[in-house]
PDB file of N, CA and C in Angstrom:
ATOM      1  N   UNK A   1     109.280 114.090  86.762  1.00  0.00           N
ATOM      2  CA  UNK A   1     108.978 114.887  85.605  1.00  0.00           C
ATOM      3  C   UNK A   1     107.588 115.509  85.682  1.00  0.00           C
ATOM      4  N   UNK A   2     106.651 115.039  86.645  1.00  0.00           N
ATOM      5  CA  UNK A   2     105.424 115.408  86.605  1.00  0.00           C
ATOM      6  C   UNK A   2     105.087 116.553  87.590  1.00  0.00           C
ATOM      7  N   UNK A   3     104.539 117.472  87.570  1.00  0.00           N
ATOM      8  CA  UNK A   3     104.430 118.375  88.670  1.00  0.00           C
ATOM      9  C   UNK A   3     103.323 117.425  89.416  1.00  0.00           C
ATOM     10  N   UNK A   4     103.709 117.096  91.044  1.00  0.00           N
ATOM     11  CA  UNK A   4     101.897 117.177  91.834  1.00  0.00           C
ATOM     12  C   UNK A   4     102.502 118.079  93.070  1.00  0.00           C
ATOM     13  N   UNK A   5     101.141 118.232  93.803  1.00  0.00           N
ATOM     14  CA  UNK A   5     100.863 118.648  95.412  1.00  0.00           C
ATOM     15  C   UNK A   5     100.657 117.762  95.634  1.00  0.00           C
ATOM     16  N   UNK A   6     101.025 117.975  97.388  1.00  0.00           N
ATOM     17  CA  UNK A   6      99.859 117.260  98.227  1.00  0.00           C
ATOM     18  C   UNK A   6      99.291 118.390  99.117  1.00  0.00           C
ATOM     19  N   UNK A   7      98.068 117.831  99.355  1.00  0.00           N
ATOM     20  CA  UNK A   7      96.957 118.950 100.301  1.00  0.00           C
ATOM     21  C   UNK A   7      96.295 117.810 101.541  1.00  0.00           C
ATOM     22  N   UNK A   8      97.036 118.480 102.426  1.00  0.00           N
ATOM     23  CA  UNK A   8      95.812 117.635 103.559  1.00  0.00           C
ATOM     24  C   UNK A   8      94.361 118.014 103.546  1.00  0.00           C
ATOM     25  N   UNK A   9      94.138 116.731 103.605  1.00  0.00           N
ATOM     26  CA  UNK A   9      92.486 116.897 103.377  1.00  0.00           C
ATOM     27  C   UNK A   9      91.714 116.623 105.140  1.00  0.00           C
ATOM     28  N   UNK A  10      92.429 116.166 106.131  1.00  0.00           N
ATOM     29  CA  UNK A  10      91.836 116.179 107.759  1.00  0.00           C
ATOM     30  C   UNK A  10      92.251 114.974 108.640  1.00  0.00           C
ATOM     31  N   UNK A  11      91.565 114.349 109.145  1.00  0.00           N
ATOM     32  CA  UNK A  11      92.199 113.657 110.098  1.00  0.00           C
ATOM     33  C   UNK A  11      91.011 112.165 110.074  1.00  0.00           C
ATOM     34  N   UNK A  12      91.931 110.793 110.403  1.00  0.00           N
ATOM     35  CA  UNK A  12      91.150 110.004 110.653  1.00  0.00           C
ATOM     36  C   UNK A  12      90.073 109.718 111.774  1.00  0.00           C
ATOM     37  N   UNK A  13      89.575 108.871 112.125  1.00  0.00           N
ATOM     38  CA  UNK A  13      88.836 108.929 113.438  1.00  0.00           C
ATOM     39  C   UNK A  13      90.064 108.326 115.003  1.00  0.00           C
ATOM     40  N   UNK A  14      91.271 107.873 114.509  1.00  0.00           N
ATOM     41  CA  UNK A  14      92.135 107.439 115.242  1.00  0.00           C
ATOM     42  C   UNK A  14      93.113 108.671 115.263  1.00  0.00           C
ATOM     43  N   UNK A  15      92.908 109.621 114.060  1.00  0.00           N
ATOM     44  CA  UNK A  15      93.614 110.856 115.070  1.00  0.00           C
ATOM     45  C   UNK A  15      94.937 111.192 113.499  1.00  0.00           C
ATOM     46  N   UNK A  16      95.052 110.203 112.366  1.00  0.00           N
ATOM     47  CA  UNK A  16      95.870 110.043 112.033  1.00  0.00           C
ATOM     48  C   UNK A  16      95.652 110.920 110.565  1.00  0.00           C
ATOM     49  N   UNK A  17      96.365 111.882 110.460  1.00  0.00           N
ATOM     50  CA  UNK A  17      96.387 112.583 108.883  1.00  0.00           C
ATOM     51  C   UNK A  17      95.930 111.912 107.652  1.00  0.00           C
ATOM     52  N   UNK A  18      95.437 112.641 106.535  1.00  0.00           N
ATOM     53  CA  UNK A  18      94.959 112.287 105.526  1.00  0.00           C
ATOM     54  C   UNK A  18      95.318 113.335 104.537  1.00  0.00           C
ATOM     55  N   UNK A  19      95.596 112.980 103.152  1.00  0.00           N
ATOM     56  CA  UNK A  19      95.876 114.033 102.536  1.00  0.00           C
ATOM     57  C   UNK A  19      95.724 113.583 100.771  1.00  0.00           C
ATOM     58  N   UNK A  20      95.681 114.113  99.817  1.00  0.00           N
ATOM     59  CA  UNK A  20      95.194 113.905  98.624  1.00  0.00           C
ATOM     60  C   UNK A  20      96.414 114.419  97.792  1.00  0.00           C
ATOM     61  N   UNK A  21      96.545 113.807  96.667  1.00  0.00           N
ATOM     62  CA  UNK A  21      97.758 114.013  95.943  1.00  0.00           C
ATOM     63  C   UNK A  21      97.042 114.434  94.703  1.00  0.00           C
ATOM     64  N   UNK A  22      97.976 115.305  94.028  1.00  0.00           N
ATOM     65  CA  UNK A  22      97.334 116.132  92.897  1.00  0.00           C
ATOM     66  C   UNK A  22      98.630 115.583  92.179  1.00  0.00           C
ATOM     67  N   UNK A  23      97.919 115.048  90.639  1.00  0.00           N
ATOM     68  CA  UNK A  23      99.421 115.162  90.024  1.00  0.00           C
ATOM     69  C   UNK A  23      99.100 115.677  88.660  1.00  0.00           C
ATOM     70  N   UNK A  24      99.979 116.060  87.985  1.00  0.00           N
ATOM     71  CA  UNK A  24      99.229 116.659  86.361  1.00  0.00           C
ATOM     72  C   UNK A  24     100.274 116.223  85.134  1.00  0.00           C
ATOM     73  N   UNK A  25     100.308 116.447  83.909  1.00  0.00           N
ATOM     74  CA  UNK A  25     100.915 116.320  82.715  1.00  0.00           C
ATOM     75  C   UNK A  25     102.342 116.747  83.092  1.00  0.00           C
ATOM     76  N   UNK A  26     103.352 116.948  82.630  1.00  0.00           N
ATOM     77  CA  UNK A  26     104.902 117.312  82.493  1.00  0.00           C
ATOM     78  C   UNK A  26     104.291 118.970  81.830  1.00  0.00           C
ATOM     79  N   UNK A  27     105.088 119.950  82.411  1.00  0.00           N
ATOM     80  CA  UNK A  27     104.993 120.894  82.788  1.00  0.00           C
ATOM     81  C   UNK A  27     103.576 121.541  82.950  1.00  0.00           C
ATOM     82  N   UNK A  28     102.473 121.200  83.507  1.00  0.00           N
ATOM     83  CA  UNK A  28     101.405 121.714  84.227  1.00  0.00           C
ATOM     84  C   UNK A  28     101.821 122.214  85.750  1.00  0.00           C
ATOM     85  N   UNK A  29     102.622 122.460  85.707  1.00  0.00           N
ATOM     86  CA  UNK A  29     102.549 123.349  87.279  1.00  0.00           C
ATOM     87  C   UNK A  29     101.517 124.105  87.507  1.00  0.00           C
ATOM     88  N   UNK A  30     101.248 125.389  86.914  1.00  0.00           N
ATOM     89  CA  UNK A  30     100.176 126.239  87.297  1.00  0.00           C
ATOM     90  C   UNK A  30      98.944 125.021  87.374  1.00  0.00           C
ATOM     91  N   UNK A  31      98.368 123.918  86.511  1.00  0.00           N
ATOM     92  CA  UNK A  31      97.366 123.595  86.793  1.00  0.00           C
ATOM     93  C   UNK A  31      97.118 122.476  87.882  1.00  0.00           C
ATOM     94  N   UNK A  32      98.353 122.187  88.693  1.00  0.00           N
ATOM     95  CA  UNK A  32      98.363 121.624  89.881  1.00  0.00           C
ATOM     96  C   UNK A  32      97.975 122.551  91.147  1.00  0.00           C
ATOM     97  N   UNK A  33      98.833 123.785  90.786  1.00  0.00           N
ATOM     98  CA  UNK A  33      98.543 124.508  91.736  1.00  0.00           C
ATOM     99  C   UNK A  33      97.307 125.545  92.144  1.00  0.00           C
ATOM    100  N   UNK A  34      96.675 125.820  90.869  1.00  0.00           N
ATOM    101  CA  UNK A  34      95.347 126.328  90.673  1.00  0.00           C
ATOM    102  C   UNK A  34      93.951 124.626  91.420  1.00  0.00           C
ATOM    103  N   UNK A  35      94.916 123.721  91.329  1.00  0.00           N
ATOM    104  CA  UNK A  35      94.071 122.871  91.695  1.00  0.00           C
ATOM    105  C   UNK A  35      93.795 122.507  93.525  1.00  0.00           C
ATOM    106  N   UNK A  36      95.241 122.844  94.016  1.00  0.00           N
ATOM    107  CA  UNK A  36      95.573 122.488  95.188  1.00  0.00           C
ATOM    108  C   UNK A  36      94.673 123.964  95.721  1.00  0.00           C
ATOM    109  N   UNK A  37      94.945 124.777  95.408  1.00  0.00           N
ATOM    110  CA  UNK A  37      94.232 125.982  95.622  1.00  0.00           C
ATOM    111  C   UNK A  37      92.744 126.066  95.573  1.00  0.00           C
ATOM    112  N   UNK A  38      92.545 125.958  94.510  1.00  0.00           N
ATOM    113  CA  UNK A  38      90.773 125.629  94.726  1.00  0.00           C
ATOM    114  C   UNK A  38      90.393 124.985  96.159  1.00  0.00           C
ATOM    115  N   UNK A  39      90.767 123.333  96.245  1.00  0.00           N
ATOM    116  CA  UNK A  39      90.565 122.650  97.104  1.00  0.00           C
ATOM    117  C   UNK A  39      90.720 123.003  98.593  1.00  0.00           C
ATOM    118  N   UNK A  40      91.744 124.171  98.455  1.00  0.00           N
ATOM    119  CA  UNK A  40      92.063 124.590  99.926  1.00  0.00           C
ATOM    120  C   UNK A  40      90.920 126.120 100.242  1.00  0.00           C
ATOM    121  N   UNK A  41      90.641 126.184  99.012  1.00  0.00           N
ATOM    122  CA  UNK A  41      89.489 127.419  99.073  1.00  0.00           C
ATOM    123  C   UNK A  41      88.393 126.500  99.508  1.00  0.00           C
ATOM    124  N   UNK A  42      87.587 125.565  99.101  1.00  0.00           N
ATOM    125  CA  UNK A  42      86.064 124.969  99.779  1.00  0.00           C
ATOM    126  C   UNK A  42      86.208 124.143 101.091  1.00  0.00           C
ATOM    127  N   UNK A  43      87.680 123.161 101.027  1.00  0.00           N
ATOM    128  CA  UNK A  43      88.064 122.643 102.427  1.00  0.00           C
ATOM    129  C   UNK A  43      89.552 123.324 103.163  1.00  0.00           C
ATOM    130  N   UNK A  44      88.619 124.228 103.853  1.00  0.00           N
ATOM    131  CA  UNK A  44      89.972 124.674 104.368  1.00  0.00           C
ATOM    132  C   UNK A  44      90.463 123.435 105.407  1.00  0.00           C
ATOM    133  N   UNK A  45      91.798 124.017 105.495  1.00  0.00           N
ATOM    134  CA  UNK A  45      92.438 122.716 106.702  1.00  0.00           C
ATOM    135  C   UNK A  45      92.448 123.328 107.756  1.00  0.00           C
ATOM    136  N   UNK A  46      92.061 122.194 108.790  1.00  0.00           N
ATOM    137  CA  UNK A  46      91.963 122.676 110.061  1.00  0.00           C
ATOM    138  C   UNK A  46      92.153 121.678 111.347  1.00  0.00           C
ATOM    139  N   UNK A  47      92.621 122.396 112.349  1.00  0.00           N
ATOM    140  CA  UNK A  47      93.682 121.334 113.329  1.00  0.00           C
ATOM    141  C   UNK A  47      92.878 120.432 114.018  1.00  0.00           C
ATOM    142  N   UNK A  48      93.665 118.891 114.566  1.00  0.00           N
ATOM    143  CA  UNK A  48      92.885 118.534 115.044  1.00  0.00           C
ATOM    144  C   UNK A  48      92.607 118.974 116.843  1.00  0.00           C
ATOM    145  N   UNK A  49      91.412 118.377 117.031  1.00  0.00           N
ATOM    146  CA  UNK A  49      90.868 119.360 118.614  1.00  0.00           C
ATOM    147  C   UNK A  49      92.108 118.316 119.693  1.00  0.00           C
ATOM    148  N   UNK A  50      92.243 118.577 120.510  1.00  0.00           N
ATOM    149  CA  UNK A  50      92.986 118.018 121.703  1.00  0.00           C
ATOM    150  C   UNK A  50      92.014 117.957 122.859  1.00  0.00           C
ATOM    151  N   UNK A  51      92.281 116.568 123.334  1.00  0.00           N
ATOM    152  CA  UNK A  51      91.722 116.335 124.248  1.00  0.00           C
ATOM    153  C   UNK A  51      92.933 116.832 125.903  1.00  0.00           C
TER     154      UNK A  51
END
């Protein structure tokens, strides 16, 4: 019933994904997604390097 995202937020030091869950009130969609958005505006995501 609740709108969330999830947004990866980067990588551990063992290599392994990380990511942050957004969740909001029963019908807040837009303010999940204005949220996931922000967050992807100051941390963009970005791959990890390969050795």
């Amino acid at each position: 019933q609740q709108p969330a995202a999830t947004v990866p937020c980067g990588f551990t030091a063992s290599g392994r994904p990380v990511a942050m869950q957004i969740v909001a009130a029963k019908f807040a969609d837009a303010l999940v997604l204005r949220a996931a958005r922000a967050f992807e505006r100051i941390q963009p995501f970005r791959l990890p390097t390969i050795d």
